[in-house]
C-alpha atoms as a PDB file:
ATOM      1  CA  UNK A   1      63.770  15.746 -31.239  1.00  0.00           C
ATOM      2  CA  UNK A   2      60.905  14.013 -29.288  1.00  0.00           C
ATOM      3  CA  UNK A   3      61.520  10.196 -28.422  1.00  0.00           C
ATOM      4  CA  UNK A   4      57.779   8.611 -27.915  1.00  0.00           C
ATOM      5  CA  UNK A   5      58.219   5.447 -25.470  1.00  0.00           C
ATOM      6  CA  UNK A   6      61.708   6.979 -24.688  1.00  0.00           C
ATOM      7  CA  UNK A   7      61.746   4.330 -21.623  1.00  0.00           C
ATOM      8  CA  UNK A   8      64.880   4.588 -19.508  1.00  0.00           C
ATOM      9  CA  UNK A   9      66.445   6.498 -22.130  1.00  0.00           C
ATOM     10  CA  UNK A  10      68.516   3.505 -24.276  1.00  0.00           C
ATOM     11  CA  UNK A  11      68.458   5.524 -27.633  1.00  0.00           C
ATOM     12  CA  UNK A  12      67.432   9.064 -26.370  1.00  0.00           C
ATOM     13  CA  UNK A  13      69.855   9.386 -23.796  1.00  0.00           C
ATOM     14  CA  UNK A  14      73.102   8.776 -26.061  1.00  0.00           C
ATOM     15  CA  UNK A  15      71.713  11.821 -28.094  1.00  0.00           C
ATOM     16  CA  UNK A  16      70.772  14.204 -26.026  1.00  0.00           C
ATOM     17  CA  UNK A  17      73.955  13.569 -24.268  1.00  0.00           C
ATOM     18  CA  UNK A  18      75.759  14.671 -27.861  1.00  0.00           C
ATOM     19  CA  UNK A  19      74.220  18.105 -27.134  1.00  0.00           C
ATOM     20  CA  UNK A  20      70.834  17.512 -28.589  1.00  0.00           C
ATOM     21  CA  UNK A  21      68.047  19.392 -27.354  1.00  0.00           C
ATOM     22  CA  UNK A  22      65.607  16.173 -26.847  1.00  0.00           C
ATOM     23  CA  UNK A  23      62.211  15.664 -24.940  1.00  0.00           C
ATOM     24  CA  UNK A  24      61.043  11.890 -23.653  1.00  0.00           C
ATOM     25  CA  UNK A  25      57.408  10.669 -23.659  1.00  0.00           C
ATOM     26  CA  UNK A  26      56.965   7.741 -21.548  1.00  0.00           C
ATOM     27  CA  UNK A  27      53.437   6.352 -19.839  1.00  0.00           C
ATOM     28  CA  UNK A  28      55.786   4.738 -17.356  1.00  0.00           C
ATOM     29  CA  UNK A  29      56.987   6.703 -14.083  1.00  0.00           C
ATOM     30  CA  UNK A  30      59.181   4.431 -13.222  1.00  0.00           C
ATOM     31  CA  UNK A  31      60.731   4.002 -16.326  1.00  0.00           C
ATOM     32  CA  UNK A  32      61.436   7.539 -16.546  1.00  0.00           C
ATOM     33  CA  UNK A  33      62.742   7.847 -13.024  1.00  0.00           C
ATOM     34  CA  UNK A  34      65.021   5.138 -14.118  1.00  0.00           C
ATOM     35  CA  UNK A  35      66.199   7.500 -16.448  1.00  0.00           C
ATOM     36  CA  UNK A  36      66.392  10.388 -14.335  1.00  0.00           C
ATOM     37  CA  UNK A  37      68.478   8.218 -12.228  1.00  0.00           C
ATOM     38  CA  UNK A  38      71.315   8.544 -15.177  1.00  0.00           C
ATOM     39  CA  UNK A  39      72.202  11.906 -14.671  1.00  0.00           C
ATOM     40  CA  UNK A  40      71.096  13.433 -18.090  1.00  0.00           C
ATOM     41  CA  UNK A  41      71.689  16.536 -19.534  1.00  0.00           C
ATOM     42  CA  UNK A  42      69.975  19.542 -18.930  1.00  0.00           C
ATOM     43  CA  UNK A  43      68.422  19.800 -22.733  1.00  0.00           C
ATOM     44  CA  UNK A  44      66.756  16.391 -21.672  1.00  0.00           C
ATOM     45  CA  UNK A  45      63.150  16.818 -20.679  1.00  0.00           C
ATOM     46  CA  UNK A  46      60.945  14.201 -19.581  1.00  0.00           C
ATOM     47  CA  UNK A  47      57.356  14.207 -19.927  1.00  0.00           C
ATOM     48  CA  UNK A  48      54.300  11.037 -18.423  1.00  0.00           C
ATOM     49  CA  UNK A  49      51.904  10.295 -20.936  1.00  0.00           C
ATOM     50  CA  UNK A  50      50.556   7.519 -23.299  1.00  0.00           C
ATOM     51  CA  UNK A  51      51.906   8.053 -26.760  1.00  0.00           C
ATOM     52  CA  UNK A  52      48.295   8.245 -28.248  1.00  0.00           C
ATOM     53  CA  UNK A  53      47.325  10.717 -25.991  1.00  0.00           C
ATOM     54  CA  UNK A  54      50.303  13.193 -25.265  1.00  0.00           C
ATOM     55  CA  UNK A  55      49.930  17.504 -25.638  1.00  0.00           C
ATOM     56  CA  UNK A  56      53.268  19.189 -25.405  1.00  0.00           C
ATOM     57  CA  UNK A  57      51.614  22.495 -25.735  1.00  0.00           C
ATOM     58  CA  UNK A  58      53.835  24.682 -27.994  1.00  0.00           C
ATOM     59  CA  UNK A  59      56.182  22.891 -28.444  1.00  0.00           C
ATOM     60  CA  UNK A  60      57.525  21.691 -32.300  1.00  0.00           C
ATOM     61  CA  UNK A  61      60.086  18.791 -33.726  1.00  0.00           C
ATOM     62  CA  UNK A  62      62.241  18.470 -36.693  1.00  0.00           C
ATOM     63  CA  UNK A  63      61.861  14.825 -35.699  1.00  0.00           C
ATOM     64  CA  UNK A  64      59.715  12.209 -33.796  1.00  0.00           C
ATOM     65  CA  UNK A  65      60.726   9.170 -33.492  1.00  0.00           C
ATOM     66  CA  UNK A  66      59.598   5.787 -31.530  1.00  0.00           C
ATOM     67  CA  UNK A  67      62.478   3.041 -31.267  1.00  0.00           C
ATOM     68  CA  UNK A  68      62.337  -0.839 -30.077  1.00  0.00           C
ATOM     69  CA  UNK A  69      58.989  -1.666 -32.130  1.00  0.00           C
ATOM     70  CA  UNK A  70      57.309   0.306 -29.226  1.00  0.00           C
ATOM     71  CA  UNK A  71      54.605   1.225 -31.397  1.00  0.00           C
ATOM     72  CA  UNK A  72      53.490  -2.099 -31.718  1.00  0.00           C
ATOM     73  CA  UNK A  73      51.936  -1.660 -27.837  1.00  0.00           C
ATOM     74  CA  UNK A  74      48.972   0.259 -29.516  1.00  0.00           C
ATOM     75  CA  UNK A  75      46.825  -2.725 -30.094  1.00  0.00           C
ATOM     76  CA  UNK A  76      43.823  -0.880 -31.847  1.00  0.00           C
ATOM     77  CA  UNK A  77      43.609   1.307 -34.973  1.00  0.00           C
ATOM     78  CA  UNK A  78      41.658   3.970 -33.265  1.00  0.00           C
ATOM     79  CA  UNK A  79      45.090   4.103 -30.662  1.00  0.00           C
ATOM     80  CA  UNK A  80      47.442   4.057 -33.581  1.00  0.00           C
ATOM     81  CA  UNK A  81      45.610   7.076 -35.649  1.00  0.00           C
ATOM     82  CA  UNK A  82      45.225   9.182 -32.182  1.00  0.00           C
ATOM     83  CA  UNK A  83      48.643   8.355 -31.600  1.00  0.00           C
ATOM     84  CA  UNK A  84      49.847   9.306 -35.536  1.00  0.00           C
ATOM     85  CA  UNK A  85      47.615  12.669 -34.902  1.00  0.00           C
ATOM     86  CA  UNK A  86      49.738  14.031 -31.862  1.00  0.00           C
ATOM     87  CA  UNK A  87      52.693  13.341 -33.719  1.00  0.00           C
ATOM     88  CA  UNK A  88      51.388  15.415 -36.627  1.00  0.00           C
ATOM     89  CA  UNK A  89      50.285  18.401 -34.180  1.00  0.00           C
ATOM     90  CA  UNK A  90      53.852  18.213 -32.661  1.00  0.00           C
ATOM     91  CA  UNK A  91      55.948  18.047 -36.029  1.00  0.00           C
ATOM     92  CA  UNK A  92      57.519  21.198 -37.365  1.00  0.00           C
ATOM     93  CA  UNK A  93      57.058  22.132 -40.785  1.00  0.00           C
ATOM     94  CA  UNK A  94      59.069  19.992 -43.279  1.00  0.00           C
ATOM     95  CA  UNK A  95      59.852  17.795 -39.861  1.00  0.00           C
ATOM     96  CA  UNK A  96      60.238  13.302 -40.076  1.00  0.00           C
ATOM     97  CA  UNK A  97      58.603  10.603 -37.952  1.00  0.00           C
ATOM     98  CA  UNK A  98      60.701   7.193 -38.053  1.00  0.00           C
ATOM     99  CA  UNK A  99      60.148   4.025 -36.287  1.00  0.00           C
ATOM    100  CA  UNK A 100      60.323   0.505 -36.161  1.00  0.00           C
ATOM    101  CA  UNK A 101      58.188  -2.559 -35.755  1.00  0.00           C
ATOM    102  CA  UNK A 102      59.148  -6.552 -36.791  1.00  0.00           C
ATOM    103  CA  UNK A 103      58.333  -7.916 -40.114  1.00  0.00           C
ATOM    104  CA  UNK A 104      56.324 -10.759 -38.957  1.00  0.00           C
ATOM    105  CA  UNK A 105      56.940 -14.296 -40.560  1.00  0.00           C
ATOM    106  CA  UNK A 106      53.839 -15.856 -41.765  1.00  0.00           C
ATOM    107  CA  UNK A 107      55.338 -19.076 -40.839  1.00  0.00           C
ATOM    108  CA  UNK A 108      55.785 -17.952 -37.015  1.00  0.00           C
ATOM    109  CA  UNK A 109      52.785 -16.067 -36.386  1.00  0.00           C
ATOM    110  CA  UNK A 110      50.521 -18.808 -37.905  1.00  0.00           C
ATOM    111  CA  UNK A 111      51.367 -20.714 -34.592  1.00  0.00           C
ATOM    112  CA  UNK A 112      48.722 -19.756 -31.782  1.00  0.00           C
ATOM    113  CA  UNK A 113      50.851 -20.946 -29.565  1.00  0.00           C
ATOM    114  CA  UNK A 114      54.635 -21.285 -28.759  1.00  0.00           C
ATOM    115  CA  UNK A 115      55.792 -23.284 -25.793  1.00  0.00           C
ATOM    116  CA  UNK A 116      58.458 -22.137 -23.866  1.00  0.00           C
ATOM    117  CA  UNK A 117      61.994 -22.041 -25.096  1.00  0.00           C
ATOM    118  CA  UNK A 118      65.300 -21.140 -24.307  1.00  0.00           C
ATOM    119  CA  UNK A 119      65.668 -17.428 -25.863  1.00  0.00           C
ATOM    120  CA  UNK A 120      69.034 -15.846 -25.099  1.00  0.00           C
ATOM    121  CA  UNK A 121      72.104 -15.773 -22.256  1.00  0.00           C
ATOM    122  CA  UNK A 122      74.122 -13.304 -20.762  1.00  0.00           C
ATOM    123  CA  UNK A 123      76.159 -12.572 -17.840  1.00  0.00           C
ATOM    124  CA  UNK A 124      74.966 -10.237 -15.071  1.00  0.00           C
ATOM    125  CA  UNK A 125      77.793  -9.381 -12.389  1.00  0.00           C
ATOM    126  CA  UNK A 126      78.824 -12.681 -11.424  1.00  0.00           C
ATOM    127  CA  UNK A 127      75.942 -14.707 -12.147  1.00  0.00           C
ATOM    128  CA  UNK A 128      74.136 -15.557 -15.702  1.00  0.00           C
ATOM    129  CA  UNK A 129      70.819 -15.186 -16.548  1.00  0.00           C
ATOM    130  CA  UNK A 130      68.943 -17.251 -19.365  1.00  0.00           C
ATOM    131  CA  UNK A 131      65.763 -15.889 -20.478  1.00  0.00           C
ATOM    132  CA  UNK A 132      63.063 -18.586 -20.823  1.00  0.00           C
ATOM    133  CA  UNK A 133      59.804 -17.023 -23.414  1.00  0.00           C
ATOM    134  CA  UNK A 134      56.868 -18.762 -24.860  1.00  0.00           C
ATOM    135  CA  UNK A 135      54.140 -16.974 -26.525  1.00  0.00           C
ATOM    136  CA  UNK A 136      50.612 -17.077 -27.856  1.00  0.00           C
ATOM    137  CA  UNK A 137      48.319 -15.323 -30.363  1.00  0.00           C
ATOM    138  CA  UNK A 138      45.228 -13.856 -31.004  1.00  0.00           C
ATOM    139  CA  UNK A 139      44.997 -13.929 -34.739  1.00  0.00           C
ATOM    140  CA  UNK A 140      41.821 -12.232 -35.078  1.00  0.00           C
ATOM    141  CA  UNK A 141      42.985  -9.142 -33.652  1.00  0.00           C
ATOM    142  CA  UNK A 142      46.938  -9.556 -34.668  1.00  0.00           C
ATOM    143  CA  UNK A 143      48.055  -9.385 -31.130  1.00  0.00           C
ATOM    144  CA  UNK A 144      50.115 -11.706 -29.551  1.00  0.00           C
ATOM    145  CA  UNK A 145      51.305 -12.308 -25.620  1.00  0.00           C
ATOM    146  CA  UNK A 146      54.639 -12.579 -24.726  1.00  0.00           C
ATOM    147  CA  UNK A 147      56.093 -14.363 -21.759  1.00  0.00           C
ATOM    148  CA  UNK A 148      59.626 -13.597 -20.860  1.00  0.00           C
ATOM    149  CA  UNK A 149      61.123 -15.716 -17.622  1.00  0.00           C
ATOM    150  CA  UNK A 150      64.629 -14.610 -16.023  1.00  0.00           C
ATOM    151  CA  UNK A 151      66.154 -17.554 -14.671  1.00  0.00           C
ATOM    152  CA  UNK A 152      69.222 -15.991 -12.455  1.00  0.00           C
ATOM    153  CA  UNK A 153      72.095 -18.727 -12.006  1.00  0.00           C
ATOM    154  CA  UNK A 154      75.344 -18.678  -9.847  1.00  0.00           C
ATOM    155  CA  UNK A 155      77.111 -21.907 -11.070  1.00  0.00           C
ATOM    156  CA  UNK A 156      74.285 -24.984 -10.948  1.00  0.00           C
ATOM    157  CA  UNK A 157      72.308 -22.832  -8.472  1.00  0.00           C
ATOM    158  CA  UNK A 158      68.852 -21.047  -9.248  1.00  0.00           C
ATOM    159  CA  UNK A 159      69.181 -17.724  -7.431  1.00  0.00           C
ATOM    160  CA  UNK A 160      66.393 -15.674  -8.627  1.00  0.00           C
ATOM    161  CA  UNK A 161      63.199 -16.314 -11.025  1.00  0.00           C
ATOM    162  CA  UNK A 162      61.126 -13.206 -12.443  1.00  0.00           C
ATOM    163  CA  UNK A 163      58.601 -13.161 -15.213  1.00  0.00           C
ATOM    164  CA  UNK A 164      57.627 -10.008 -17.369  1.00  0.00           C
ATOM    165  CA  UNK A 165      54.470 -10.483 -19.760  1.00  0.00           C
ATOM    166  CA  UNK A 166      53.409  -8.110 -22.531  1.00  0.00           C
ATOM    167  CA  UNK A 167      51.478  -7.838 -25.748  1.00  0.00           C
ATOM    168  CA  UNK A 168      52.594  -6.865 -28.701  1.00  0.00           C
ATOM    169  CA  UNK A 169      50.260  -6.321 -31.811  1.00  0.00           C
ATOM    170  CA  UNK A 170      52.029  -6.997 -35.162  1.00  0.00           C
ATOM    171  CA  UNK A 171      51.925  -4.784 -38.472  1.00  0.00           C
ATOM    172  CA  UNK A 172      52.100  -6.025 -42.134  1.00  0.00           C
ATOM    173  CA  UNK A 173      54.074  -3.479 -44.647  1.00  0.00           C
ATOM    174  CA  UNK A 174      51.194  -2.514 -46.649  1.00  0.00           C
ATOM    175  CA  UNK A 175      48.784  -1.775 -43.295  1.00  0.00           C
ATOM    176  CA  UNK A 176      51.849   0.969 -41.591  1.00  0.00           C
ATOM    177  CA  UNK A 177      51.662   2.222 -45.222  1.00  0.00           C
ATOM    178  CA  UNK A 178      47.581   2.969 -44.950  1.00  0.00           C
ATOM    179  CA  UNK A 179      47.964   3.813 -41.646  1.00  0.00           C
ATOM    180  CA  UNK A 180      50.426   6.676 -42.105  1.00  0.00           C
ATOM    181  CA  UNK A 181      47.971   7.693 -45.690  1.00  0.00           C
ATOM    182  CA  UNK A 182      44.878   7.759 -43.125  1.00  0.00           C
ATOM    183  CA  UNK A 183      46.678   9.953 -40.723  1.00  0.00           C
ATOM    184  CA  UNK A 184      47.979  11.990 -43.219  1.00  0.00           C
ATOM    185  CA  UNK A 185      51.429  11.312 -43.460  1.00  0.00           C
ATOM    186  CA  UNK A 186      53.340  10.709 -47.026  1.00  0.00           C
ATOM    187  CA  UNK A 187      55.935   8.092 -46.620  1.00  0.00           C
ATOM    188  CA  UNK A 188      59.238   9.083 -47.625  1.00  0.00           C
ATOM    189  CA  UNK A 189      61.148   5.840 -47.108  1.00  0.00           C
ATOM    190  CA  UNK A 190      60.512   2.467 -45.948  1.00  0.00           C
ATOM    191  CA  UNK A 191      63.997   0.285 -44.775  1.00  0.00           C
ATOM    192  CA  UNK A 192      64.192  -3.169 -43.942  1.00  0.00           C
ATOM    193  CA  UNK A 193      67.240  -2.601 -41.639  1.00  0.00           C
ATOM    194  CA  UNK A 194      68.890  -0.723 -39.226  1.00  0.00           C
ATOM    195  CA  UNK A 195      71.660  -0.120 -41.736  1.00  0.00           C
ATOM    196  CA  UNK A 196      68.789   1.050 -44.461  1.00  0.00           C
ATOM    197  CA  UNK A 197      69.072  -2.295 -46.634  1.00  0.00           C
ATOM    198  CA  UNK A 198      65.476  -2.212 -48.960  1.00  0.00           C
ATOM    199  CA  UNK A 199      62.984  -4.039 -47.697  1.00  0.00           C
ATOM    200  CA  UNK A 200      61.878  -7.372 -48.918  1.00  0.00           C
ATOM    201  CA  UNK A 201      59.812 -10.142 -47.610  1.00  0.00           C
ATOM    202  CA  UNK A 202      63.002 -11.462 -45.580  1.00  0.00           C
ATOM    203  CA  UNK A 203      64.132  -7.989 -44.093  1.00  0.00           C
ATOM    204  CA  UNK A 204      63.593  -8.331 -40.152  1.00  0.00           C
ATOM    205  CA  UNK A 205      61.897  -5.101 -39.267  1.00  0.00           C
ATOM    206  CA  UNK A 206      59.700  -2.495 -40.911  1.00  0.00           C
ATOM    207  CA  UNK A 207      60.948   1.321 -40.475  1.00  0.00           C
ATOM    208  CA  UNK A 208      59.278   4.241 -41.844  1.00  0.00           C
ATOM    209  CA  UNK A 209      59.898   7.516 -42.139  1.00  0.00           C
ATOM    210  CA  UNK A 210      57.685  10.075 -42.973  1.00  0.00           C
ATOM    211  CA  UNK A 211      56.438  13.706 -43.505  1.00  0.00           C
END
């Protein structure tokens, strides 16, 4: 199987450690050192390039799959069909692509703006971190900016302060459903879960799979 946006291996490497023969697509070197780092397996390859522009030569997949809504980094339609194209020349015959991206609330992404908020906390050795985002949108081109700051704590004391910023571009059910038509693809299921509950206008994520 082929992981695109494998990263530093959070789904992939489980699996190929199971005995899997698996291959990793990344644009990020140092994400993929970070998983080289992690002593994988020998049927783990890694490979640099941007998932809308990757050439594996030969090489075919029963499946292809691109976890933690990292598809939703291709902002433009011409990135998502190139991208949908090199998964088709890489798929075997009869093989699956599957993956994720959030069901955006019309409610949330109507706001062009989001102030920062308190997101999420968790412990990290003896300190805790809370994560601090706010974000804003661009609802012409369905893209919005996300601003994610690490506030590192040991008791009442600030120890450490980073920031990581991104964009994400969000996908309505009915557009990943063209998308995958235009590219060729018929869509064998569409789940609104990880635990493949239908979906519905409530369900948190959209995940395709198709042929």
């Amino acid at each position: 199987m082929l992981e695109l946006g494998c990263g530093t291996g959070r789904a992939l490497l489980p699996i190929a450690r199971d005995g899997i023969s698996c291959t990793g697509v990344d644009a990020s070197q140092a994400m993929l050192d970070a998983l080289a780092a992690k002593a994988p397996p020998h049927t783990l390859r890694l490979h640099r390039a941007p998932m809308q522009r990757f050439d594996l030569g030969g090489d075919r997949f029963a499946l292809i799959f691109s976890a933690f809504r990292a598809f939703q980094h291709l902002y433009t339609v011409d990135d998502q069909l190139a991208c949908l194209a090199c998964v088709r020349r890489h798929l075997a015959p009869g093989g699956r692509l599957a993956f994720d991206v959030f069901n955006p609330r019309l409610s949330r992404i109507a706001l062009l703006e989001e102030p920062e908020f308190e997101e999420l906390r968790f412990p990290l050795g003896a300190d805790d971190v809370v994560r601090y985002t706010s974000v804003t949108r661009d609802l012409g081109r369905q893209v919005q900016r996300v601003r994610m700051r690490y506030e590192r704590r040991c008791g009442e004391r600030v120890v450490g302060d980073d920031v990581a910023e991104f964009e994400m571009r969000w996908f309505h059910r009915f557009e990943i459903e063209h998308l995958l038509a235009r590219a060729g693809f018929a869509l064998e299921a569409l789940y609104g879960d990880f635990a493949r509950g239908a979906f519905t206008g409530a369900s948190p994520s959209i995940i395709a799979v198709a042929r």
